[in-house]
PDB file of N, CA and C in Angstrom:
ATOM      1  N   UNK A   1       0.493  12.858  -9.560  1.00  0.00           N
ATOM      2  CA  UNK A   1      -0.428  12.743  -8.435  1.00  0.00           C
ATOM      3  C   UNK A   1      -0.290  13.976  -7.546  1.00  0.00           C
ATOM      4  N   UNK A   2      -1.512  14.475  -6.765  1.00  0.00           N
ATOM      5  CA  UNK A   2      -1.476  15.517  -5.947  1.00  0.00           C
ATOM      6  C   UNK A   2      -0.276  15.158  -4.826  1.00  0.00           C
ATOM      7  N   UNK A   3       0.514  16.044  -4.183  1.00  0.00           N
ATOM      8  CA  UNK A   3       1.207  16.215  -2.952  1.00  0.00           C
ATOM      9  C   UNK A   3       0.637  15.538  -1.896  1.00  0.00           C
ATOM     10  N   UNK A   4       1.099  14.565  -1.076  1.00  0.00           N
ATOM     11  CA  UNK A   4       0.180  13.891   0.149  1.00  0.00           C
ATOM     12  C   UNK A   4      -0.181  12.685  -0.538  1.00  0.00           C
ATOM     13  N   UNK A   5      -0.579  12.199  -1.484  1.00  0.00           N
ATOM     14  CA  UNK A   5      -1.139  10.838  -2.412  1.00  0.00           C
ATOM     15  C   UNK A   5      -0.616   9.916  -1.657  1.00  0.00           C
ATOM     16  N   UNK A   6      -1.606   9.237  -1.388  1.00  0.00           N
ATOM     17  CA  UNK A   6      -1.042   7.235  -1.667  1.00  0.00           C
ATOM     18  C   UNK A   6      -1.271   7.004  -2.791  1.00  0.00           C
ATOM     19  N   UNK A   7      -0.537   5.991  -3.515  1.00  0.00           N
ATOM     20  CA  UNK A   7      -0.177   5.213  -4.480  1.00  0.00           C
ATOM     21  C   UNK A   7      -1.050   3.682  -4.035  1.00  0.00           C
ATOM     22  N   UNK A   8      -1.827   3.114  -4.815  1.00  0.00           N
ATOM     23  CA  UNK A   8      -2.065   1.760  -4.153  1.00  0.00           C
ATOM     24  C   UNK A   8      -2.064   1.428  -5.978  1.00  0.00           C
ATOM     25  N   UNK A   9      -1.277   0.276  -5.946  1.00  0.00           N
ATOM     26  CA  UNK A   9      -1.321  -0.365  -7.391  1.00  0.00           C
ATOM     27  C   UNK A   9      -2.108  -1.941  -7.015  1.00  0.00           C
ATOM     28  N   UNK A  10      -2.506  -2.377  -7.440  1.00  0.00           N
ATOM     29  CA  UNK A  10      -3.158  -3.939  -7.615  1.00  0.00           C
ATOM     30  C   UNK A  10      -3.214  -4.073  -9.143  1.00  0.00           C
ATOM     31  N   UNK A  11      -2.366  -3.818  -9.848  1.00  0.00           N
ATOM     32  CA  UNK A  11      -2.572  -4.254 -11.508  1.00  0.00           C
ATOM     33  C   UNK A  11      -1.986  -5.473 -11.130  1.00  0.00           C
ATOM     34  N   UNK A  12      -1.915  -6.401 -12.647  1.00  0.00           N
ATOM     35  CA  UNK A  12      -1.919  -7.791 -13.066  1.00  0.00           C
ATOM     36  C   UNK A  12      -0.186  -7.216 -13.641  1.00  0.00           C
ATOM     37  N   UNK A  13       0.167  -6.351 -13.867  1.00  0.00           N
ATOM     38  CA  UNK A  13       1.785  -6.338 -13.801  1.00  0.00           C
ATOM     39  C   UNK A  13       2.476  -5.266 -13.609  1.00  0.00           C
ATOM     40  N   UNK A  14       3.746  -4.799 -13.675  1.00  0.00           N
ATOM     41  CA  UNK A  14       4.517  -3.662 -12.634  1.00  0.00           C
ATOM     42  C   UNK A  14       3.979  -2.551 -13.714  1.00  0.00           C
ATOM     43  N   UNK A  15       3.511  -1.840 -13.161  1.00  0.00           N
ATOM     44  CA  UNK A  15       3.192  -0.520 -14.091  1.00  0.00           C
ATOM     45  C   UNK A  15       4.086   0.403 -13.225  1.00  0.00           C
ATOM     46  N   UNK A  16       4.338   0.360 -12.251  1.00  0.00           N
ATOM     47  CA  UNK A  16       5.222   1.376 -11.213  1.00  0.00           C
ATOM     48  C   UNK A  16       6.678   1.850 -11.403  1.00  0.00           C
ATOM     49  N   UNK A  17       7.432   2.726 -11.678  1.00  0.00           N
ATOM     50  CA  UNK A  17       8.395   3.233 -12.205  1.00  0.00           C
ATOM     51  C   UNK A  17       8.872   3.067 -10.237  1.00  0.00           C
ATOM     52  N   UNK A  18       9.587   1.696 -10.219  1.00  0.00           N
ATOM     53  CA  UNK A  18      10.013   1.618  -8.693  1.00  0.00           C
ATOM     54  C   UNK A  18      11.314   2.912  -7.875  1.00  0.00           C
ATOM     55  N   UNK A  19      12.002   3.203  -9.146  1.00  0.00           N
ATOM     56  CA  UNK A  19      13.182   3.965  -8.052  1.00  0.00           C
ATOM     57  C   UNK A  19      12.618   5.821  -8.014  1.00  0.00           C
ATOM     58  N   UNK A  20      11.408   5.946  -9.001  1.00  0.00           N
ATOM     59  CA  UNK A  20      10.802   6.819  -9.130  1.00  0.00           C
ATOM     60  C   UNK A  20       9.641   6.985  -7.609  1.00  0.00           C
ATOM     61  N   UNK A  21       9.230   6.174  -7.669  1.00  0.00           N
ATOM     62  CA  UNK A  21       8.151   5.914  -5.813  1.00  0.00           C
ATOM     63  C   UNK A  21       9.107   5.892  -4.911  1.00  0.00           C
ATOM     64  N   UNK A  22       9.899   5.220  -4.914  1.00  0.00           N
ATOM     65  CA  UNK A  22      10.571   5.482  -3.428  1.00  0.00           C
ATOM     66  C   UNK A  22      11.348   7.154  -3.422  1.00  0.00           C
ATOM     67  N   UNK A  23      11.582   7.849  -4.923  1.00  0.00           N
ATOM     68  CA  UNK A  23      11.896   8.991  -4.299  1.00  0.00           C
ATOM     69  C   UNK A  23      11.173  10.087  -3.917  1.00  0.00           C
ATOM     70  N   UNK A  24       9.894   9.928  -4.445  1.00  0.00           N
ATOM     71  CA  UNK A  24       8.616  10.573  -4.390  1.00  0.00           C
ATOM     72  C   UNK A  24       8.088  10.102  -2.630  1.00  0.00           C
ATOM     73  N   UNK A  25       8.439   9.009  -2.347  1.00  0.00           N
ATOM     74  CA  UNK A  25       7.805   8.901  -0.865  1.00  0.00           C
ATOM     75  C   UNK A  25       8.857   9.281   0.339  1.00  0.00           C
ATOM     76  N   UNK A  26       9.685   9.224  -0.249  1.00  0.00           N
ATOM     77  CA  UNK A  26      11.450   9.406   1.132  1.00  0.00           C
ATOM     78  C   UNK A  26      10.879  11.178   1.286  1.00  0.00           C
ATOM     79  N   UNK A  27      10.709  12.194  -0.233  1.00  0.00           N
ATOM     80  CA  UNK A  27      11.154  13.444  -0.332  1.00  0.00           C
ATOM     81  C   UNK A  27       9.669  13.668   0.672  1.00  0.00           C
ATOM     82  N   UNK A  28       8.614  13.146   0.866  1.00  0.00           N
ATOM     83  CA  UNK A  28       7.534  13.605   0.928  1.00  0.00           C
ATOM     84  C   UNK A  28       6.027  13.844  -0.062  1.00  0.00           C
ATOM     85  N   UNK A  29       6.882  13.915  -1.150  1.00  0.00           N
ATOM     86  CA  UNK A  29       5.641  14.223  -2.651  1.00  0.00           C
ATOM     87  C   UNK A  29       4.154  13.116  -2.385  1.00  0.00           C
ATOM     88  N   UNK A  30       5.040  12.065  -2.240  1.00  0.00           N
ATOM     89  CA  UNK A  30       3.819  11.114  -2.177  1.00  0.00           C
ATOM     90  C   UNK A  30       3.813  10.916  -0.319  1.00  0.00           C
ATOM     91  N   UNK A  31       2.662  10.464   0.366  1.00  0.00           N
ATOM     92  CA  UNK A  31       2.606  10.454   1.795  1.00  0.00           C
ATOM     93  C   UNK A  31       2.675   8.870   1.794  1.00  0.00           C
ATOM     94  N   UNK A  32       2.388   8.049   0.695  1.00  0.00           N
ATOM     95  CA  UNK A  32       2.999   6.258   1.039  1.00  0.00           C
ATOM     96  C   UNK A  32       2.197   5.672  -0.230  1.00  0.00           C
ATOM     97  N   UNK A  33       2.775   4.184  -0.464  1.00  0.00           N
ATOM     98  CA  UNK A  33       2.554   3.493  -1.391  1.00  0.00           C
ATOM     99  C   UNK A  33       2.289   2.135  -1.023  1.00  0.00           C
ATOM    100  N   UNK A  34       1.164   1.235  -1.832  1.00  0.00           N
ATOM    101  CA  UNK A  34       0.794  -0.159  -1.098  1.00  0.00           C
ATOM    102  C   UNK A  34       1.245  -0.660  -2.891  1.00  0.00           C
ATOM    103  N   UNK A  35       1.355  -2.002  -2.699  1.00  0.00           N
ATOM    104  CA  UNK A  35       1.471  -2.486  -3.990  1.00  0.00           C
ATOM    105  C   UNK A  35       1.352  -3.827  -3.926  1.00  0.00           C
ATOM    106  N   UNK A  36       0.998  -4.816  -4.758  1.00  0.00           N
ATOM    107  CA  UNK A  36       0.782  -5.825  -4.479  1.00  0.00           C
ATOM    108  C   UNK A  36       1.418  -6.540  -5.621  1.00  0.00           C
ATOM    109  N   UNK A  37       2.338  -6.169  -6.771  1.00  0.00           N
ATOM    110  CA  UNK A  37       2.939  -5.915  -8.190  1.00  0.00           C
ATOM    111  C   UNK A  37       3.973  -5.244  -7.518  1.00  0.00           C
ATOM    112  N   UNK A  38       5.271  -5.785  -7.955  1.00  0.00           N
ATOM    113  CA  UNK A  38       6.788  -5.497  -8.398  1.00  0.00           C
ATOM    114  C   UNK A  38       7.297  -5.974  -9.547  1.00  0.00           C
ATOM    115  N   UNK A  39       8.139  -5.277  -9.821  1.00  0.00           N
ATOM    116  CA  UNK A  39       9.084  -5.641 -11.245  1.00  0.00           C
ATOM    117  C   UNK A  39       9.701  -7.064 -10.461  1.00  0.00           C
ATOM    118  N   UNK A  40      10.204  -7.636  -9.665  1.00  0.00           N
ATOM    119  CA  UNK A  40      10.730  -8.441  -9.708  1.00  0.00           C
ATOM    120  C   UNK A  40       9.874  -9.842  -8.183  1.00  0.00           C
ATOM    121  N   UNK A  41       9.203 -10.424  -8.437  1.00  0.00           N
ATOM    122  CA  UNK A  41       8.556 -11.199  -7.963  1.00  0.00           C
ATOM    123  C   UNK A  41       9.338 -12.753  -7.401  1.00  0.00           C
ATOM    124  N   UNK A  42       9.376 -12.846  -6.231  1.00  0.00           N
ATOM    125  CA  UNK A  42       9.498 -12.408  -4.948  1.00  0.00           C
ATOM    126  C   UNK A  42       9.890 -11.374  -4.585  1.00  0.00           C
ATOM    127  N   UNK A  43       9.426 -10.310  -3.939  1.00  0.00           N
ATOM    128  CA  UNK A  43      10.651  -9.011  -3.615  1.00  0.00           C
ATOM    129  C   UNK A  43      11.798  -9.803  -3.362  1.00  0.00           C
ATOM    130  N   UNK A  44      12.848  -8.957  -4.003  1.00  0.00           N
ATOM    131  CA  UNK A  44      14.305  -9.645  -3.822  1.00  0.00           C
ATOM    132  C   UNK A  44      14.649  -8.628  -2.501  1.00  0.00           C
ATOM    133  N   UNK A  45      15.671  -9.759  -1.566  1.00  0.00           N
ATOM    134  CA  UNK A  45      15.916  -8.354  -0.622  1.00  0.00           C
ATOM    135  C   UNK A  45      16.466  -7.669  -0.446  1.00  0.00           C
ATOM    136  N   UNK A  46      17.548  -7.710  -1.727  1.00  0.00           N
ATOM    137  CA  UNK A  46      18.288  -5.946  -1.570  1.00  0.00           C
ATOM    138  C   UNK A  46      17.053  -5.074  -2.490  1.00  0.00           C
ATOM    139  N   UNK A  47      16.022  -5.524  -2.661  1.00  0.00           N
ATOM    140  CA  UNK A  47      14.934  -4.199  -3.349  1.00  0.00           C
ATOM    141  C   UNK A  47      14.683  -2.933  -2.599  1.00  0.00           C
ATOM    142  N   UNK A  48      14.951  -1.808  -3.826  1.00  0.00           N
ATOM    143  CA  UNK A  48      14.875  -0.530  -3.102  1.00  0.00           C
ATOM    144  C   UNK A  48      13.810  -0.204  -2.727  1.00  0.00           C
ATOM    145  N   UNK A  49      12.596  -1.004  -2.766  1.00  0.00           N
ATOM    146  CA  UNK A  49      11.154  -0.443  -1.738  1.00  0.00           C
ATOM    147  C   UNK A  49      11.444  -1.121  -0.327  1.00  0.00           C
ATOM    148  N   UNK A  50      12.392  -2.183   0.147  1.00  0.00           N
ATOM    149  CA  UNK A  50      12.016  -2.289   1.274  1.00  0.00           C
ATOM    150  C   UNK A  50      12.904  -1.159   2.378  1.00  0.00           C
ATOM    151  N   UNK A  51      12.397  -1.583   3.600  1.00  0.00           N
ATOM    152  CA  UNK A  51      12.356  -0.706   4.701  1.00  0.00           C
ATOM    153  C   UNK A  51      12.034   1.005   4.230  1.00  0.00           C
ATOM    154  N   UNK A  52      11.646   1.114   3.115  1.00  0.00           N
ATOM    155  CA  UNK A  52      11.063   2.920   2.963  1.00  0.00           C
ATOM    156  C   UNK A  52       9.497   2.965   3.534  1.00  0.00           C
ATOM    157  N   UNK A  53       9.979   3.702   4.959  1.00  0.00           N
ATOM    158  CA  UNK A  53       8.873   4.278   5.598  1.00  0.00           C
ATOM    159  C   UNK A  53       7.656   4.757   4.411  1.00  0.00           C
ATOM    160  N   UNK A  54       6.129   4.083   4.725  1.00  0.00           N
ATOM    161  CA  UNK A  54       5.465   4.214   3.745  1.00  0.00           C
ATOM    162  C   UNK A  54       4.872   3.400   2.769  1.00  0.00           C
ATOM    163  N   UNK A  55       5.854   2.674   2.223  1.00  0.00           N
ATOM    164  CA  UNK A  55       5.653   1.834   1.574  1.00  0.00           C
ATOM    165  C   UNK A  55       5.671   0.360   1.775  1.00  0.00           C
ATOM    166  N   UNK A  56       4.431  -0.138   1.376  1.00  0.00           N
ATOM    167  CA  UNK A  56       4.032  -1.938   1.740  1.00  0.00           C
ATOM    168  C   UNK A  56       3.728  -2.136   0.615  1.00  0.00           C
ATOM    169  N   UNK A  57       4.264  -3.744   0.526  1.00  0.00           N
ATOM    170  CA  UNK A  57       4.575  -4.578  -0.600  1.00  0.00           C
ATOM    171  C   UNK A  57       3.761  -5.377   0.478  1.00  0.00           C
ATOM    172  N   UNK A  58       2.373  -6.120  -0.581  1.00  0.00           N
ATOM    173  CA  UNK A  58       1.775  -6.858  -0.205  1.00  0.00           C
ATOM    174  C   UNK A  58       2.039  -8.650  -1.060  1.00  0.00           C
ATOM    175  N   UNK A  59       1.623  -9.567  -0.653  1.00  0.00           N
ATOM    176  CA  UNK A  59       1.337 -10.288  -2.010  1.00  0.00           C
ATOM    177  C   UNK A  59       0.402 -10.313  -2.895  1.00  0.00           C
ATOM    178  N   UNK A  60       0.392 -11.031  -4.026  1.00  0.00           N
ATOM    179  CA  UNK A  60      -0.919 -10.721  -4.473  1.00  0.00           C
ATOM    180  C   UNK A  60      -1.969 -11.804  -3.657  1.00  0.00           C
ATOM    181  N   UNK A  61      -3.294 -11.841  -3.353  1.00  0.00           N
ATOM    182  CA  UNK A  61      -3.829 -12.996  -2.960  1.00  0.00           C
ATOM    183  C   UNK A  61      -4.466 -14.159  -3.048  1.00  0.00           C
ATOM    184  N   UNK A  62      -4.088 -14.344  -4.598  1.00  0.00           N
ATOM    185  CA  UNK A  62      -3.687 -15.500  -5.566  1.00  0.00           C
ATOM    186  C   UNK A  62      -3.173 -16.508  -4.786  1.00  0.00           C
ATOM    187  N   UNK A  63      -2.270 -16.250  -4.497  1.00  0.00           N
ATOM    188  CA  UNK A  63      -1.344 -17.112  -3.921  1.00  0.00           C
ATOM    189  C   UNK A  63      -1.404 -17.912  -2.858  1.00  0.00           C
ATOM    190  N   UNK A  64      -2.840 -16.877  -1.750  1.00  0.00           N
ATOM    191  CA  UNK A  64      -2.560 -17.335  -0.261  1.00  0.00           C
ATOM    192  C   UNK A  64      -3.659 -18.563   0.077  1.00  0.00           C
ATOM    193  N   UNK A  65      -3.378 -18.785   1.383  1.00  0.00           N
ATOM    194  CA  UNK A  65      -4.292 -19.951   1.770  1.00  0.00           C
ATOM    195  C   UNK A  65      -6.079 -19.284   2.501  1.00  0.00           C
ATOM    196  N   UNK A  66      -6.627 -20.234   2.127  1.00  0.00           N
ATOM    197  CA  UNK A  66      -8.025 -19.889   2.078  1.00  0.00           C
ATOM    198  C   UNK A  66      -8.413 -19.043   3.674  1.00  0.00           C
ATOM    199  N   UNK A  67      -7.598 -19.357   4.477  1.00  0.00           N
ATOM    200  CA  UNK A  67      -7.435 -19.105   5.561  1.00  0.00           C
ATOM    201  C   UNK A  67      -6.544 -17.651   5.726  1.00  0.00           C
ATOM    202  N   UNK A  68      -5.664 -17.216   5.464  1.00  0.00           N
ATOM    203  CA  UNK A  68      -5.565 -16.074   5.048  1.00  0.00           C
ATOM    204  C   UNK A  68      -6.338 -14.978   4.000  1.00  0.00           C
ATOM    205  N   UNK A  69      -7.096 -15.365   3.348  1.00  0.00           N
ATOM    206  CA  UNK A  69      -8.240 -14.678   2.755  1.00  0.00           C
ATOM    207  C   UNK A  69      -8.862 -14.095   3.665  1.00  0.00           C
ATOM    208  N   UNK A  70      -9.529 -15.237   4.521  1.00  0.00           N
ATOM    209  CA  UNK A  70     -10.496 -14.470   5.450  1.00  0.00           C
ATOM    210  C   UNK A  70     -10.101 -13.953   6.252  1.00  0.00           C
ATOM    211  N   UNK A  71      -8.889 -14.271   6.740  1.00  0.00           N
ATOM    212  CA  UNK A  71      -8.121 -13.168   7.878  1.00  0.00           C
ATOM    213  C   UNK A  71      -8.297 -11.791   7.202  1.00  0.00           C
ATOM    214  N   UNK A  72      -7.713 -11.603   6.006  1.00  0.00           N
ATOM    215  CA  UNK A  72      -7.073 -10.332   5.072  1.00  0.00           C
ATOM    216  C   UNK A  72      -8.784  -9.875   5.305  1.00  0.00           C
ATOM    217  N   UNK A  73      -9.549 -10.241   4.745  1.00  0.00           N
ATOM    218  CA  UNK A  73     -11.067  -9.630   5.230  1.00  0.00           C
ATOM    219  C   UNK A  73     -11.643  -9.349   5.944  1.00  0.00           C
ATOM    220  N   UNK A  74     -11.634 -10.201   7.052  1.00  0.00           N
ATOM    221  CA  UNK A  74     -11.860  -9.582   8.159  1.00  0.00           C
ATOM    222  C   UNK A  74     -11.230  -8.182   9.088  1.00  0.00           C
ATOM    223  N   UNK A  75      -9.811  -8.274   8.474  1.00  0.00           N
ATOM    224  CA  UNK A  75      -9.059  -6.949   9.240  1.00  0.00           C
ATOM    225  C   UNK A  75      -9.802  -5.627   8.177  1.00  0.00           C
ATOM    226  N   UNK A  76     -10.078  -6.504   6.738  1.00  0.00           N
ATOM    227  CA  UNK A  76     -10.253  -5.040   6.135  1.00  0.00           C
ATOM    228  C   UNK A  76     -11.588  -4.074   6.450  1.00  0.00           C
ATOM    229  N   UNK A  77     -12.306  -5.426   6.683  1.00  0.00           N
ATOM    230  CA  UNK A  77     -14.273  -4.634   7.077  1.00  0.00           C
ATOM    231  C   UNK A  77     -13.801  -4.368   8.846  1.00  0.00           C
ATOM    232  N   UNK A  78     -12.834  -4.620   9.832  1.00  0.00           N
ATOM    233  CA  UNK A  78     -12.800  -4.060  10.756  1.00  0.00           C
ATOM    234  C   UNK A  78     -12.239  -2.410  10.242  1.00  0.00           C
ATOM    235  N   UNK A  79     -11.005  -2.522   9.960  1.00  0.00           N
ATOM    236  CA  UNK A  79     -10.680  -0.896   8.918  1.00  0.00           C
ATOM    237  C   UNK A  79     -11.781   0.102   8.680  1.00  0.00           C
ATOM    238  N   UNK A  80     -12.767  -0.943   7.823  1.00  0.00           N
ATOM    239  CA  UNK A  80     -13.550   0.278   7.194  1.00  0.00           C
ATOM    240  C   UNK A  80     -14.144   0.483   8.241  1.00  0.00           C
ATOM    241  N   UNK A  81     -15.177  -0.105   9.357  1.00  0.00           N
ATOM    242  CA  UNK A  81     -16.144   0.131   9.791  1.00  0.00           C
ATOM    243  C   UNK A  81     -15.377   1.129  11.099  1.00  0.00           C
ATOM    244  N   UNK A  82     -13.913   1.100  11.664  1.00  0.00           N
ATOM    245  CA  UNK A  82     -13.634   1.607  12.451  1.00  0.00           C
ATOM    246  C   UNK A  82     -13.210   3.340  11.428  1.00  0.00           C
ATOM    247  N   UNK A  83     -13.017   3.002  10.290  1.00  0.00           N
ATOM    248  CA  UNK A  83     -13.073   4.605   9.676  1.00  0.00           C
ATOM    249  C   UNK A  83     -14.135   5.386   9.962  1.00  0.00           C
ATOM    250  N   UNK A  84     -15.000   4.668   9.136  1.00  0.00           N
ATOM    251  CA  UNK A  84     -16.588   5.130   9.055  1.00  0.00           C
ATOM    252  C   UNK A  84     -16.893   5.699  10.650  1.00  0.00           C
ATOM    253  N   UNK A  85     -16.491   5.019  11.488  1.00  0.00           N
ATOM    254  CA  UNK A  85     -17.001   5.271  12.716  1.00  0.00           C
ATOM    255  C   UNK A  85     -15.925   6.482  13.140  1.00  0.00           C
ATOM    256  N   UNK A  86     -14.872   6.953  12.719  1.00  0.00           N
ATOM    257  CA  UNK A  86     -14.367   8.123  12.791  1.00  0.00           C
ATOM    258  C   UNK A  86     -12.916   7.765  13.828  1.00  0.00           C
ATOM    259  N   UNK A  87     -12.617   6.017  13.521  1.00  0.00           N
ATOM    260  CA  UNK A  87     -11.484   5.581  14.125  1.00  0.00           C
ATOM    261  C   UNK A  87     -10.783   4.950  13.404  1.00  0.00           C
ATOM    262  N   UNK A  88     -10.086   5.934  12.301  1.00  0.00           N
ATOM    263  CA  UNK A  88      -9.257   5.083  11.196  1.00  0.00           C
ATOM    264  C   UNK A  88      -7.620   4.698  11.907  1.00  0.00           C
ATOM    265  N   UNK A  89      -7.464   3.381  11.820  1.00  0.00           N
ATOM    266  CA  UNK A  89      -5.665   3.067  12.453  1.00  0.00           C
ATOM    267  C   UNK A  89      -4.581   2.806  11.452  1.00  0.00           C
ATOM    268  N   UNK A  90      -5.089   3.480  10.104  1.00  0.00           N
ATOM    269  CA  UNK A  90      -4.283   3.547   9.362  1.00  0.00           C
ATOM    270  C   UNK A  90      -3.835   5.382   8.328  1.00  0.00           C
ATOM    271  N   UNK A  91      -2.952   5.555   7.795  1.00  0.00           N
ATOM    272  CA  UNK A  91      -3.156   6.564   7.329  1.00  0.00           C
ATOM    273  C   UNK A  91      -3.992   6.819   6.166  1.00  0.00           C
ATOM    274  N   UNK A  92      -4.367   5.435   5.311  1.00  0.00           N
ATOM    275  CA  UNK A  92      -5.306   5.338   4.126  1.00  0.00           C
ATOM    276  C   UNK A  92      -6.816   6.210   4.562  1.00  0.00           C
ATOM    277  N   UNK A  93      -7.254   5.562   5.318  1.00  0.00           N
ATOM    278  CA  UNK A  93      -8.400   6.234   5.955  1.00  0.00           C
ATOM    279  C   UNK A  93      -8.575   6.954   6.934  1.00  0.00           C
ATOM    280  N   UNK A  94      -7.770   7.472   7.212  1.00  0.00           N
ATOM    281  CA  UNK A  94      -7.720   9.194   8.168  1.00  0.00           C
ATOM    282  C   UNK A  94      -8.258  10.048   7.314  1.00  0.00           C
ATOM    283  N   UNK A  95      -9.426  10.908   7.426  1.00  0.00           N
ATOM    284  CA  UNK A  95     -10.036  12.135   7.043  1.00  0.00           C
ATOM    285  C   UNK A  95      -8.847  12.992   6.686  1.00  0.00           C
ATOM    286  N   UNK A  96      -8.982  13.649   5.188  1.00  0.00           N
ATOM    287  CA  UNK A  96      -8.236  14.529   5.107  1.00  0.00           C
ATOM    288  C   UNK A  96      -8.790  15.716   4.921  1.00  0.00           C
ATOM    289  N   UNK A  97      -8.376  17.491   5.258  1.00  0.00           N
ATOM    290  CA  UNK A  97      -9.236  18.379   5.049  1.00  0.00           C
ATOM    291  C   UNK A  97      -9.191  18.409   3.673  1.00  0.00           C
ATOM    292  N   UNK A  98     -10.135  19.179   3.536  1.00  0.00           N
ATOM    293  CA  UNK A  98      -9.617  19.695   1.551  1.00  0.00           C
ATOM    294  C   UNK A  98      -8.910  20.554   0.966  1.00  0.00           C
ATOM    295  N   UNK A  99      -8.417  20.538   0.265  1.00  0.00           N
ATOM    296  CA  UNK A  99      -7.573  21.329  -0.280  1.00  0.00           C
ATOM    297  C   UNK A  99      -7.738  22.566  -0.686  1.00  0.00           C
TER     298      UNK A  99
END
């Protein structure tokens, strides 16, 4: 992946080489990683993705209550529409120049 990359995985199983991302995001190579897939399901909590600045471990949303769906949606069309509008509050959608 280019220098600066997010990583966002949503596959159906761990395709992510985990101690490989967290060193790619600590050094800088990668700028952060979302994932919603781990090798080991529940994150266990000595797992080496947690607390690395950058990286979020989501669940998948299989799992959640119908009521968290629409929460998770609603924050996401606020996201986009505050990008679009040139007020992104995340680093996913901050304008980047080009390369």
């Amino acid at each position: 992946m280019k220098p600066g990359a997010h990583l966002i995985d949503t596959a159906r199983e761990p395709l992510v080489d985990e101690t490989a991302l967290v060193e790619a995001v600590r050094s800088g190579r990668l700028a952060g990683a979302a994932l919603d897939v781990v090798d080991v399901e529940p994150l266990p909590a000595d797992s080496i993705l947690r607390g690395v600045a950058g990286i979020t471990v989501y669940s998948p949303m299989a799992g959640q209550t119908a009521e968290a769906r629409l929460a998770a949606g609603v924050e996401g069309a606020k996201e986009l529409v505050a990008a679009l509008d040139g007020r992104p509050a995340h680093s996913l959608t901050e304008p980047k120049e080009p390369a």
